[in-house]
C-alpha atoms as a PDB file:
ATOM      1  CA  UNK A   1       0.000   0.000   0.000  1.00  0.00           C
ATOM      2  CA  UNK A   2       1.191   3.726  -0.891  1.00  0.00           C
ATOM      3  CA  UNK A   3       2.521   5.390   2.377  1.00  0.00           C
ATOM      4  CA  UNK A   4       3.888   2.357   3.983  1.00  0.00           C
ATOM      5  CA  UNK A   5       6.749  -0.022   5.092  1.00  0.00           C
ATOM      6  CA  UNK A   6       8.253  -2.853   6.985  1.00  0.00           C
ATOM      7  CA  UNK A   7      11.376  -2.556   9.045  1.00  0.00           C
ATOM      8  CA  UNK A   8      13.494  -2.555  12.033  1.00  0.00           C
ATOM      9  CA  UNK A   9      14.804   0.542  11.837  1.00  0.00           C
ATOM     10  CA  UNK A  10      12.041   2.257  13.485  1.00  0.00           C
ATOM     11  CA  UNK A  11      13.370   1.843  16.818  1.00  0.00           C
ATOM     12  CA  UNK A  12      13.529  -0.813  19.210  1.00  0.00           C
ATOM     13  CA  UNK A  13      14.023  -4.592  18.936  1.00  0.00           C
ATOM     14  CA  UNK A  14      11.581  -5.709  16.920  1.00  0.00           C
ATOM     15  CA  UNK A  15      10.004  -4.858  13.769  1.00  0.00           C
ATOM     16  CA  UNK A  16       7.542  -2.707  13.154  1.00  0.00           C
ATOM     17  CA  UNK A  17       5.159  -1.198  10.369  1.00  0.00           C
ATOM     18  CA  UNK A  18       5.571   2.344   9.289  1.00  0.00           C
ATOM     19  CA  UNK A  19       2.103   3.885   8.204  1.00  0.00           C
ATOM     20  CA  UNK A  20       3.112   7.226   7.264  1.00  0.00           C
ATOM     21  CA  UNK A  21      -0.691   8.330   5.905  1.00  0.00           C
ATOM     22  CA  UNK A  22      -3.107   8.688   8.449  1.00  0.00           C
ATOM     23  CA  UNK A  23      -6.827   7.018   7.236  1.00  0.00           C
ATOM     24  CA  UNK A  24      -9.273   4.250   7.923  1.00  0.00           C
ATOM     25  CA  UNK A  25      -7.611   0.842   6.841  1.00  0.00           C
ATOM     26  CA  UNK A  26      -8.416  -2.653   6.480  1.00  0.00           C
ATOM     27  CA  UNK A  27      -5.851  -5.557   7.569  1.00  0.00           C
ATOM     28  CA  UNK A  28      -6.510  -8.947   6.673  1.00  0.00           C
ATOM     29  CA  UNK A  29      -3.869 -11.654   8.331  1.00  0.00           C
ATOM     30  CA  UNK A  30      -4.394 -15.208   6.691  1.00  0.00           C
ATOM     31  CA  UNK A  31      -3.033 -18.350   8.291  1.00  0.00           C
ATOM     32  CA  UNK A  32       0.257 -18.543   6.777  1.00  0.00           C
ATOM     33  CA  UNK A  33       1.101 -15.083   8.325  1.00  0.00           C
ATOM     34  CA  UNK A  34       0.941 -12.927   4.704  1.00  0.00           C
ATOM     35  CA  UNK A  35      -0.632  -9.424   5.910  1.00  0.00           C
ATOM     36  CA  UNK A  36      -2.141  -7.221   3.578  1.00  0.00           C
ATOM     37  CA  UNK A  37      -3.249  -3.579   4.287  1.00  0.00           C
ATOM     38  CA  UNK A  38      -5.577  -1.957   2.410  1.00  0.00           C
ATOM     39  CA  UNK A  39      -6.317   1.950   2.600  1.00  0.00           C
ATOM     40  CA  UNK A  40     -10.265   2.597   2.598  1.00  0.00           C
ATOM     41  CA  UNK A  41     -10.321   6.142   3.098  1.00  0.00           C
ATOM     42  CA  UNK A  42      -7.053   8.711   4.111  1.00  0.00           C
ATOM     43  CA  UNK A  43      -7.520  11.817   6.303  1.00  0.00           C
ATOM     44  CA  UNK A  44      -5.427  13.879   3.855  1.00  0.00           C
ATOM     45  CA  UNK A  45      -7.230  13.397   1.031  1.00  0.00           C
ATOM     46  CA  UNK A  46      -9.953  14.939   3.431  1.00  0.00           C
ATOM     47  CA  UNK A  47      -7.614  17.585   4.272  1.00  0.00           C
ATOM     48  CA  UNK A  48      -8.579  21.133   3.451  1.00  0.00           C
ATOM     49  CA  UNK A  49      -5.824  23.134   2.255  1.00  0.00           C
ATOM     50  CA  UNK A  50      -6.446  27.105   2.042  1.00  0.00           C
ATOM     51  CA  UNK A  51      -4.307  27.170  -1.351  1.00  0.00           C
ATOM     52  CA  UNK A  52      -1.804  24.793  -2.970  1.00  0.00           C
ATOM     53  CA  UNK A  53       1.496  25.949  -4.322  1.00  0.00           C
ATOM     54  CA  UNK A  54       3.227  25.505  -7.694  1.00  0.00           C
ATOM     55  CA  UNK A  55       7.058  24.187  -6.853  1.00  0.00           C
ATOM     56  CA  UNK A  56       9.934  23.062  -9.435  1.00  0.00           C
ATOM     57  CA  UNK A  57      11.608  24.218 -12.367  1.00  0.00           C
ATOM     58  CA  UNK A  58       8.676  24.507 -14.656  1.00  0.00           C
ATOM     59  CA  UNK A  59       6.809  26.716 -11.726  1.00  0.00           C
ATOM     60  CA  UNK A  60       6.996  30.364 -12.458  1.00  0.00           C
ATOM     61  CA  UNK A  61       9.196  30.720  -9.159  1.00  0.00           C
ATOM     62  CA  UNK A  62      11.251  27.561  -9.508  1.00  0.00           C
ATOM     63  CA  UNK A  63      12.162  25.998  -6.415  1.00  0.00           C
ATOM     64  CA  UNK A  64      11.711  29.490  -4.242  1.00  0.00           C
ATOM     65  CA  UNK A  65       8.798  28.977  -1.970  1.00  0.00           C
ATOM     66  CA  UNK A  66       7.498  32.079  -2.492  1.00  0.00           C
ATOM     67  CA  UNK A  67       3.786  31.444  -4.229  1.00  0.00           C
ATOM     68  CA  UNK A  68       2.479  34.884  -5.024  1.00  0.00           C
ATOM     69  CA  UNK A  69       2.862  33.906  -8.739  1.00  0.00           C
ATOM     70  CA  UNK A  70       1.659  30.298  -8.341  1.00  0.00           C
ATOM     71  CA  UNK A  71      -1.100  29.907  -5.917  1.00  0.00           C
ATOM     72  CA  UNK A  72      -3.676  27.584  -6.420  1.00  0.00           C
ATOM     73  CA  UNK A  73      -7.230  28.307  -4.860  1.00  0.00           C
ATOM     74  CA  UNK A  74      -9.828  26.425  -3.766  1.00  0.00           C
ATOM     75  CA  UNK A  75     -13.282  26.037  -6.099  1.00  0.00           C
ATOM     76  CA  UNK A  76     -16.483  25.612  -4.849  1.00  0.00           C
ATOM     77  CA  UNK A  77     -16.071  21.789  -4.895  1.00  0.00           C
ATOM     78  CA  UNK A  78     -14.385  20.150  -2.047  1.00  0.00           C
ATOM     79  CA  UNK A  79     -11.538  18.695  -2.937  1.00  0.00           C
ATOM     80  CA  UNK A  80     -10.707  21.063  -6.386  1.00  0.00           C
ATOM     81  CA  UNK A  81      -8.076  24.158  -6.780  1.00  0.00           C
ATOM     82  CA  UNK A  82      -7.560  25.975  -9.975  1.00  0.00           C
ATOM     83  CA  UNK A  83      -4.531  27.891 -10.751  1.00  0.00           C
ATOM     84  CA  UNK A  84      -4.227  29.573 -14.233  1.00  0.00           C
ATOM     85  CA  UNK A  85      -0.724  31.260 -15.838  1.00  0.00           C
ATOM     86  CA  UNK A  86       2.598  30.623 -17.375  1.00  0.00           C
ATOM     87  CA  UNK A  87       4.484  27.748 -16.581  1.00  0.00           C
ATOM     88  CA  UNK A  88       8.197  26.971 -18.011  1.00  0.00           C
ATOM     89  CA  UNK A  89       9.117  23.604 -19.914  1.00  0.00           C
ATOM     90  CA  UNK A  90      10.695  21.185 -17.466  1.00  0.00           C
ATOM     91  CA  UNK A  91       9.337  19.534 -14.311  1.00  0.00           C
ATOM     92  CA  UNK A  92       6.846  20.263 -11.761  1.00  0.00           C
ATOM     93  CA  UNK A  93       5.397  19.515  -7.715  1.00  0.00           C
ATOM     94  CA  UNK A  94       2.987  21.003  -6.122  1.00  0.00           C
ATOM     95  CA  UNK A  95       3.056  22.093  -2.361  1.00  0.00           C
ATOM     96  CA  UNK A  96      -0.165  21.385   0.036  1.00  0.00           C
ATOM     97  CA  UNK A  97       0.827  24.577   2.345  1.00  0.00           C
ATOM     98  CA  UNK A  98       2.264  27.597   1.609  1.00  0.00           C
ATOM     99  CA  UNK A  99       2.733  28.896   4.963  1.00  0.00           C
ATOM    100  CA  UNK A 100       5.790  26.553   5.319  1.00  0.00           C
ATOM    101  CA  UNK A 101       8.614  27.480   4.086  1.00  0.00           C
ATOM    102  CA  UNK A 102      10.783  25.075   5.993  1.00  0.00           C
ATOM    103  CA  UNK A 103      10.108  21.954   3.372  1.00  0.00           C
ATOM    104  CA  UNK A 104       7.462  20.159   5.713  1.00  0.00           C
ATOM    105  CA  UNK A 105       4.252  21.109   3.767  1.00  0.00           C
ATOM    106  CA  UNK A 106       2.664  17.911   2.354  1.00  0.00           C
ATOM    107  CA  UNK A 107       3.921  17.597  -1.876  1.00  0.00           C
ATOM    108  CA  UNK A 108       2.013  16.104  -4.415  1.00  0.00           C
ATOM    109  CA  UNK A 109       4.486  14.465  -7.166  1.00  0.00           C
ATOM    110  CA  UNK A 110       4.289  12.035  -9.950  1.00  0.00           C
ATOM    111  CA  UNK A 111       4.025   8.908  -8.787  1.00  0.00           C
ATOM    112  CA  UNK A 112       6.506   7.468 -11.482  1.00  0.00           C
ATOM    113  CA  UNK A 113       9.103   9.022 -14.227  1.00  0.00           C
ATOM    114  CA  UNK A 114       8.383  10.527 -17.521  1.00  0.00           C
ATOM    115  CA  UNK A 115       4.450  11.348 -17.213  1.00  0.00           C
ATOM    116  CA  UNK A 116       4.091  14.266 -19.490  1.00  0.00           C
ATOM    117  CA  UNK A 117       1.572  16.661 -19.408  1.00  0.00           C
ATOM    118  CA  UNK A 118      -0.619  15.972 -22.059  1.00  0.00           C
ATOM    119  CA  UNK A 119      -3.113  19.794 -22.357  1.00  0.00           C
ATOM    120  CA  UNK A 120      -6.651  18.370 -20.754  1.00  0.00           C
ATOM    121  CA  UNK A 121      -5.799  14.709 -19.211  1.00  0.00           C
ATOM    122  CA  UNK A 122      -5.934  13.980 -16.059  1.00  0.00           C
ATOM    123  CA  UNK A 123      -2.747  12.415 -14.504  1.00  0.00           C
ATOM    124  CA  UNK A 124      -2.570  10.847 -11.303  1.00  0.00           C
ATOM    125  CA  UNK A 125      -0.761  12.147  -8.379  1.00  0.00           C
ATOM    126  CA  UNK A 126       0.089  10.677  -4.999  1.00  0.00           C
ATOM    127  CA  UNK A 127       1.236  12.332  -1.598  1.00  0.00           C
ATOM    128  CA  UNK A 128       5.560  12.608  -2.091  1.00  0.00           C
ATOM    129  CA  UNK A 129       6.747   9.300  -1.980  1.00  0.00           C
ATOM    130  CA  UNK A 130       9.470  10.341  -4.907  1.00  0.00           C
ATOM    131  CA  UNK A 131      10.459  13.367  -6.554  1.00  0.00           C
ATOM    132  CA  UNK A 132       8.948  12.523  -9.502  1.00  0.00           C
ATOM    133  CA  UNK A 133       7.512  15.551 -11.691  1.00  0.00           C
ATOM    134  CA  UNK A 134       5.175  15.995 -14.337  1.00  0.00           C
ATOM    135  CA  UNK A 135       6.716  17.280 -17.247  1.00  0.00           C
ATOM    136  CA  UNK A 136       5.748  20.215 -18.935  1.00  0.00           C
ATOM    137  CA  UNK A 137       6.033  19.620 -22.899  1.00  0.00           C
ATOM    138  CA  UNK A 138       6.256  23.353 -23.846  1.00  0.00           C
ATOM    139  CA  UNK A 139       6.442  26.593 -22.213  1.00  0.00           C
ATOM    140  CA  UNK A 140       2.873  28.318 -22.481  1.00  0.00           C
ATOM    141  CA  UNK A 141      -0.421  29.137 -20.158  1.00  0.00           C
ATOM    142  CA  UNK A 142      -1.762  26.791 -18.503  1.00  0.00           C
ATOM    143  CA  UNK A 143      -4.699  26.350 -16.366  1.00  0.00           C
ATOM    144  CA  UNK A 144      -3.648  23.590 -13.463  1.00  0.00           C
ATOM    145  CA  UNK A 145      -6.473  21.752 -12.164  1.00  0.00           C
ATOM    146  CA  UNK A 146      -5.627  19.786  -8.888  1.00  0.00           C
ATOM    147  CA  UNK A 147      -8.190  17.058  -7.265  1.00  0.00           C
ATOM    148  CA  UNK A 148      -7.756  15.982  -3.758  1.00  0.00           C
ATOM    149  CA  UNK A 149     -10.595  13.410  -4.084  1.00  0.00           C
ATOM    150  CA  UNK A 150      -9.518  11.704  -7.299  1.00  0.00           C
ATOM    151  CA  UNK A 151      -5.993  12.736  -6.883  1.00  0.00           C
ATOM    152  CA  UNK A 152      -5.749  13.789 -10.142  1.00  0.00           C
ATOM    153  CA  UNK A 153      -4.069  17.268 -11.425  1.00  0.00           C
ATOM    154  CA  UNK A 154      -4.770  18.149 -15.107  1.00  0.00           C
ATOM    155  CA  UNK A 155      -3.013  20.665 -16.782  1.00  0.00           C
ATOM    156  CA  UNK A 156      -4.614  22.746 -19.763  1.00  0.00           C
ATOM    157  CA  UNK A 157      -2.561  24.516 -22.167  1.00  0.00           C
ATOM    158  CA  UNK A 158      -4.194  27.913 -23.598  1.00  0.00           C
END
């Protein structure tokens, strides 16, 4: 399951399980001892973000985490923020809260290499577990369209 591991090197003797996304799960243990966890709902896709920040080479402040030029804002629908304006060819994150500064804000990323940015599909995202980035094809305005629920972020070339 995304946002979790096995190991020992979370302190103590034995071993342990890391769950590093807080949510409602199900565990299933069958008799030969195989565990399998699967995620049902999690909190942070429940989360409610004031604005979402456009981070990376492609954003139109690169890697400073300074958002006045790439904020996106909340819609009416739960879950949705819309950000529209110029973004640079290369690669792309997105930051779940501006107010830090300090690198701890929740990222969205890629969940794999080389997903480009095709203008209207929806690609998935998940909560950083890499630094993968969606690639931007070509530089241009965009509309960015992120979706907490779905975890989906499309981005729409003018």
């Amino acid at each position: 399951a995304e946002g979790l591991s096995f190991g020992s090197n979370l302190g103590g003797d034995d071993w342990k399980w890391n769950i590093r996304n807080s949510g409602e799960y199900t565990v299933e243990i069958d008799a030969y001892g195989k565990v399998k966890f699967t995620i049902n709902s999690l909190d942070i896709h429940q989360e409610s973000y004031p604005s979402l920040g456009l981070i990376g080479n492609a954003a139109p402040n690169g890697w400073d985490q300074s958002y006045a030029n790439s904020t996106l804002i909340p819609t009416e629908e739960t879950g949705i923020y819309t950000w529209t304006g110029t973004l640079k060819a290369d690669g792309l994150h997105i930051m779940c809260d501006v107010t830090k500064t300090d690198w701890s804000s929740p990222r969205l990323t890629a969940p794999y290499d080389g997903i480009v940015a095709e203008s209207g599909k929806a690609l998935p995202m998940v909560w950083k577990q890499n630094d993968k980035n969606w690639n931007i094809p070509e530089e241009g305005e965009y509309t960015v369209t992120v979706n907490l629920i779905d975890m989906t972020v499309t981005f729409t070339k003018k």
